[in-house]
N, C-alpha and C. Protein backbone atom coordinates (compact mmCIF):
# COMPACT_ATOMS: atom_id res chain seq x y z
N UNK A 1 120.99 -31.09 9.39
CA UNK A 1 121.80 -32.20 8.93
C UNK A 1 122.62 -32.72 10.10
N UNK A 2 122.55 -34.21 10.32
CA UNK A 2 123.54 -34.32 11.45
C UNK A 2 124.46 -35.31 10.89
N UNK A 3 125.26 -35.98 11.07
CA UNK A 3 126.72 -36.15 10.72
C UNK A 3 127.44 -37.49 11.73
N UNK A 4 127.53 -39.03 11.10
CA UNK A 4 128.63 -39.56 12.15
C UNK A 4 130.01 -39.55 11.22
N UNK A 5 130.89 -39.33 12.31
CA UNK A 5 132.36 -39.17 11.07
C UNK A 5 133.26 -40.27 12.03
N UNK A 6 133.97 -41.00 11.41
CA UNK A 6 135.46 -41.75 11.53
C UNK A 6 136.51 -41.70 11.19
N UNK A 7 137.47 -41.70 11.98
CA UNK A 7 138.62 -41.47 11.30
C UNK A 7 139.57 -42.54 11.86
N UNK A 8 140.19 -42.99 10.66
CA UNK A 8 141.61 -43.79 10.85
C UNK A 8 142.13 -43.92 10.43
N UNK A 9 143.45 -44.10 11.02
CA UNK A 9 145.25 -43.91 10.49
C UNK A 9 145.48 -45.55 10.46
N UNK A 10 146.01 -45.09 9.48
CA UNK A 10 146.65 -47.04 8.27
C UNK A 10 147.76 -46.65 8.60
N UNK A 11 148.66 -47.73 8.31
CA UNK A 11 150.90 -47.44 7.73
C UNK A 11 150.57 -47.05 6.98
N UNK A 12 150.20 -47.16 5.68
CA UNK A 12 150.45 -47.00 3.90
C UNK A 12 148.95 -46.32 3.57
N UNK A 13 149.50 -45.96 2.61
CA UNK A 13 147.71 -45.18 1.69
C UNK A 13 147.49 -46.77 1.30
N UNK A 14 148.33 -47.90 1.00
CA UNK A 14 147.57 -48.82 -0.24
C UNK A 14 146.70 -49.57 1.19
N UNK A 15 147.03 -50.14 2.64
CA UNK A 15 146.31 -50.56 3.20
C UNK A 15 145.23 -49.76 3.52
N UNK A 16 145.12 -48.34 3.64
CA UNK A 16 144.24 -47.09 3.36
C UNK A 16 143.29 -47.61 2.40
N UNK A 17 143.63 -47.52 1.31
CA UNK A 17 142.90 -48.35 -0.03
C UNK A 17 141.91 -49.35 0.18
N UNK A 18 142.66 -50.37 0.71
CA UNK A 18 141.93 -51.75 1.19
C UNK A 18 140.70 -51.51 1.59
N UNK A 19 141.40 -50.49 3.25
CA UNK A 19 140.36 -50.73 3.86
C UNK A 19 138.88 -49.85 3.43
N UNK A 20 139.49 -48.41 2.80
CA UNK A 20 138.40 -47.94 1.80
C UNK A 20 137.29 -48.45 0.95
N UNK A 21 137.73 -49.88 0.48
CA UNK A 21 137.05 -50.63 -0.31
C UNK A 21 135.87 -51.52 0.19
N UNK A 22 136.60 -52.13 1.53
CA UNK A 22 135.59 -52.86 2.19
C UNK A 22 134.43 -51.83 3.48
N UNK A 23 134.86 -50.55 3.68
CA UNK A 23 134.05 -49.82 4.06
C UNK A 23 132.68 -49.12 3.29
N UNK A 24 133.55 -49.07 2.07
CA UNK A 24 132.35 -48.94 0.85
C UNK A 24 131.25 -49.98 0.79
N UNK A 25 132.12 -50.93 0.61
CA UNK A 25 131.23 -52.16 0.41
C UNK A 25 130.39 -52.42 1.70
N UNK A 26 130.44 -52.32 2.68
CA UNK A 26 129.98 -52.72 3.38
C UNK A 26 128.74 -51.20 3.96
N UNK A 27 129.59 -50.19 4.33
CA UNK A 27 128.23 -49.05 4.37
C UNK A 27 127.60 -49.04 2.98
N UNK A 28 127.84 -49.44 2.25
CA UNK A 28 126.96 -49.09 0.57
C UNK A 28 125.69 -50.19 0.53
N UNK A 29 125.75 -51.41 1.32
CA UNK A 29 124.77 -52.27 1.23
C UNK A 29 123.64 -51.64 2.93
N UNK A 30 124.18 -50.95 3.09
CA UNK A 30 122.61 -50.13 4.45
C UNK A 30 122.70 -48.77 4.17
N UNK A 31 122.88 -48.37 2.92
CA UNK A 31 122.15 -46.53 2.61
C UNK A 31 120.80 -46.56 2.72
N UNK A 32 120.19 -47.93 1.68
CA UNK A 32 118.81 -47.65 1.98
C UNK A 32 117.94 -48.04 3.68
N UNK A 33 118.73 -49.07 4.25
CA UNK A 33 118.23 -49.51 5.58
C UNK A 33 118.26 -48.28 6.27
N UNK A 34 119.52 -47.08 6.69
CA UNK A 34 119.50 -46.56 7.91
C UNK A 34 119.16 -44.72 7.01
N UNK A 35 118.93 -45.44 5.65
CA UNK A 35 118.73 -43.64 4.77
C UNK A 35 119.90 -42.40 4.67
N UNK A 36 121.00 -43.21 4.60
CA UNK A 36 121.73 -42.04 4.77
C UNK A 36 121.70 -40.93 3.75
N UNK A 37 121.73 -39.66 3.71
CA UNK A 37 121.63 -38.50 2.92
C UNK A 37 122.96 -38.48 2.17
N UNK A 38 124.30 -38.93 2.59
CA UNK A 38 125.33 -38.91 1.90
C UNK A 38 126.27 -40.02 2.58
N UNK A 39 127.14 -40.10 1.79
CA UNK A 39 127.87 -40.98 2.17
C UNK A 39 129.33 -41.08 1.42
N UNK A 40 130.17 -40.18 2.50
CA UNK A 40 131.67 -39.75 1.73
C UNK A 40 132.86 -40.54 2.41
N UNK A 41 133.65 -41.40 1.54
CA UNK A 41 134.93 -41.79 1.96
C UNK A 41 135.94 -41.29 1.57
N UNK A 42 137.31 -40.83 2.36
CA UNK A 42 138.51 -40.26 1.72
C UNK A 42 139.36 -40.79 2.13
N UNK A 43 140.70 -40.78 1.28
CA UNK A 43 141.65 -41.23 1.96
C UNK A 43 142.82 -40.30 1.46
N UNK A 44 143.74 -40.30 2.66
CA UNK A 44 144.70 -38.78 2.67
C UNK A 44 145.87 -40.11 2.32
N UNK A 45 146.66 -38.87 1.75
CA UNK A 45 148.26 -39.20 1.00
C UNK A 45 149.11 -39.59 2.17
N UNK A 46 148.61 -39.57 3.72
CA UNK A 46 149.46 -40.55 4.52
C UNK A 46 149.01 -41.52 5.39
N UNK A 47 147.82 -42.10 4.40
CA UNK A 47 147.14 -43.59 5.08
C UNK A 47 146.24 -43.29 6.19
N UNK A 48 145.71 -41.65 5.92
CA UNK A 48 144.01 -41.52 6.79
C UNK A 48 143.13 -41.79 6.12
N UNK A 49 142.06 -42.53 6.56
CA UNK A 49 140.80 -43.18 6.36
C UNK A 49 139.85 -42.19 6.85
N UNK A 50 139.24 -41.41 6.74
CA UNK A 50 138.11 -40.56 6.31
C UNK A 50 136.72 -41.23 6.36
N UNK A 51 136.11 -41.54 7.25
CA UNK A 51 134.11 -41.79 6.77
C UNK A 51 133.15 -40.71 7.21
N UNK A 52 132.87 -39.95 6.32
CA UNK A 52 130.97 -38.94 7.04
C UNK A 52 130.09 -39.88 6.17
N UNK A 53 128.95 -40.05 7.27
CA UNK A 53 127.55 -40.12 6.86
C UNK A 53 126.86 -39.28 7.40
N UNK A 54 126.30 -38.66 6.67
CA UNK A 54 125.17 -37.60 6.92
C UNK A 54 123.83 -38.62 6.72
N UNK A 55 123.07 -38.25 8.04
CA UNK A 55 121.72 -38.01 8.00
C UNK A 55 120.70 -36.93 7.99
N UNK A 56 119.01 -37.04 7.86
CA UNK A 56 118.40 -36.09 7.78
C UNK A 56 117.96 -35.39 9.07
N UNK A 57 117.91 -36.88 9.89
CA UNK A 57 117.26 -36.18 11.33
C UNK A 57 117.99 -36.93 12.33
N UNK A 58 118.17 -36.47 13.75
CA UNK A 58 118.90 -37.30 14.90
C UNK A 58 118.21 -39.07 14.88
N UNK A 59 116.97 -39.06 14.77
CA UNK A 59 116.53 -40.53 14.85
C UNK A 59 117.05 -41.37 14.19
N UNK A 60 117.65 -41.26 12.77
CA UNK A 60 118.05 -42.28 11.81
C UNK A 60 119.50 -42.21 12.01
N UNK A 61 120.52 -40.64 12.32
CA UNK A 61 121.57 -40.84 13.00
C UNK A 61 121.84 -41.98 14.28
N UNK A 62 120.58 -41.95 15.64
CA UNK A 62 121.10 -42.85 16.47
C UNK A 62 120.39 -44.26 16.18
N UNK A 63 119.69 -44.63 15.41
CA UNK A 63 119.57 -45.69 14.84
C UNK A 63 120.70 -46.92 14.33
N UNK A 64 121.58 -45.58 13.30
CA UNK A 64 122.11 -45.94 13.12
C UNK A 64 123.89 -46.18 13.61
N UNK A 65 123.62 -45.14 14.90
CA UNK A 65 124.99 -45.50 15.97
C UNK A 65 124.40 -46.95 16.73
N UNK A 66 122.80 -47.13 16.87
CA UNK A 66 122.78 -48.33 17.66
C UNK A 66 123.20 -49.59 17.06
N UNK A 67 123.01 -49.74 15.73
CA UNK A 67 122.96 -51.07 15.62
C UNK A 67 124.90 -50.88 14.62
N UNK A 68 125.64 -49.82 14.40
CA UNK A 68 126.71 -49.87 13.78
C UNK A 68 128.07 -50.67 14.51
N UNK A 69 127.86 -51.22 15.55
CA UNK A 69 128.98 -52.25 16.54
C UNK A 69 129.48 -53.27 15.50
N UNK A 70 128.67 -53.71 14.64
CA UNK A 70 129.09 -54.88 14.22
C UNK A 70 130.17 -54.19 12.76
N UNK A 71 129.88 -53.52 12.28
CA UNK A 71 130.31 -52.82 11.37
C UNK A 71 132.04 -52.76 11.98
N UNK A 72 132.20 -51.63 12.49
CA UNK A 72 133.52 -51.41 13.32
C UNK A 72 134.46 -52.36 13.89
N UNK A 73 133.41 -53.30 14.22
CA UNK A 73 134.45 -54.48 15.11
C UNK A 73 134.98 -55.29 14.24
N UNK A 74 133.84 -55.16 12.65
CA UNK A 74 134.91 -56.16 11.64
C UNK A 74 135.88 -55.20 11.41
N UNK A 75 135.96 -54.32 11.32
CA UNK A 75 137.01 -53.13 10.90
C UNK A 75 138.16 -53.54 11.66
N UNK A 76 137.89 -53.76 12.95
CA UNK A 76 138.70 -53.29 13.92
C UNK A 76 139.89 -54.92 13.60
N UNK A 77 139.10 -55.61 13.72
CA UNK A 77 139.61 -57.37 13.08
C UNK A 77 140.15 -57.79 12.29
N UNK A 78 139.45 -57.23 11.13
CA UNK A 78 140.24 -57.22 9.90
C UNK A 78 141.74 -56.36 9.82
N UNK A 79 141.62 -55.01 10.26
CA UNK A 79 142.47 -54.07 9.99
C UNK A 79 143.48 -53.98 10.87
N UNK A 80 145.11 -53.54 10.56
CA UNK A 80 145.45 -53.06 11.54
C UNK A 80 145.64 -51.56 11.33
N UNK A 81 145.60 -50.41 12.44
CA UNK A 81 145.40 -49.25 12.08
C UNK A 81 145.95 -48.75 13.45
């Protein structure tokens, strides 16, 4: 099993929240494109943002580090953290 994980610190759990929502939304529409095996979001009681995706094999892991830039940078745009 291999594993990409993220982590980020919000001010508040509720902007925590937010951004929880649109990370969902947005990794939940490429489970089937990049196959992820799981796909867990958390968010801690002082506005940490939590993402693992597990994959099955390294290929679909760096697949999916290659083309994930666009993902992050809306993160990074949208959010402040």
């Amino acid at each position: 099993m291999f594993a990409k994980v993220y982590q980020y610190k919000f001010p508040s759990v509720t902007e925590a929240k937010v951004a929880s929502s649109f990370c969902s939304d947005t990794l939940g529409k490429h489970i089937t494109k990049y196959n992820f095996q799981s796909l867990n979001i958390l968010i801690g009681k002082d506005g940490d943002l939590s993402i693992f995706i597990k994959f099955n094999t390294i290929e679909k892991l760096k697949k999916f580090e290659n083309e994930s830039n666009e993902f992050i940078g809306e993160l990074k745009q949208t959010f402040v953290f």
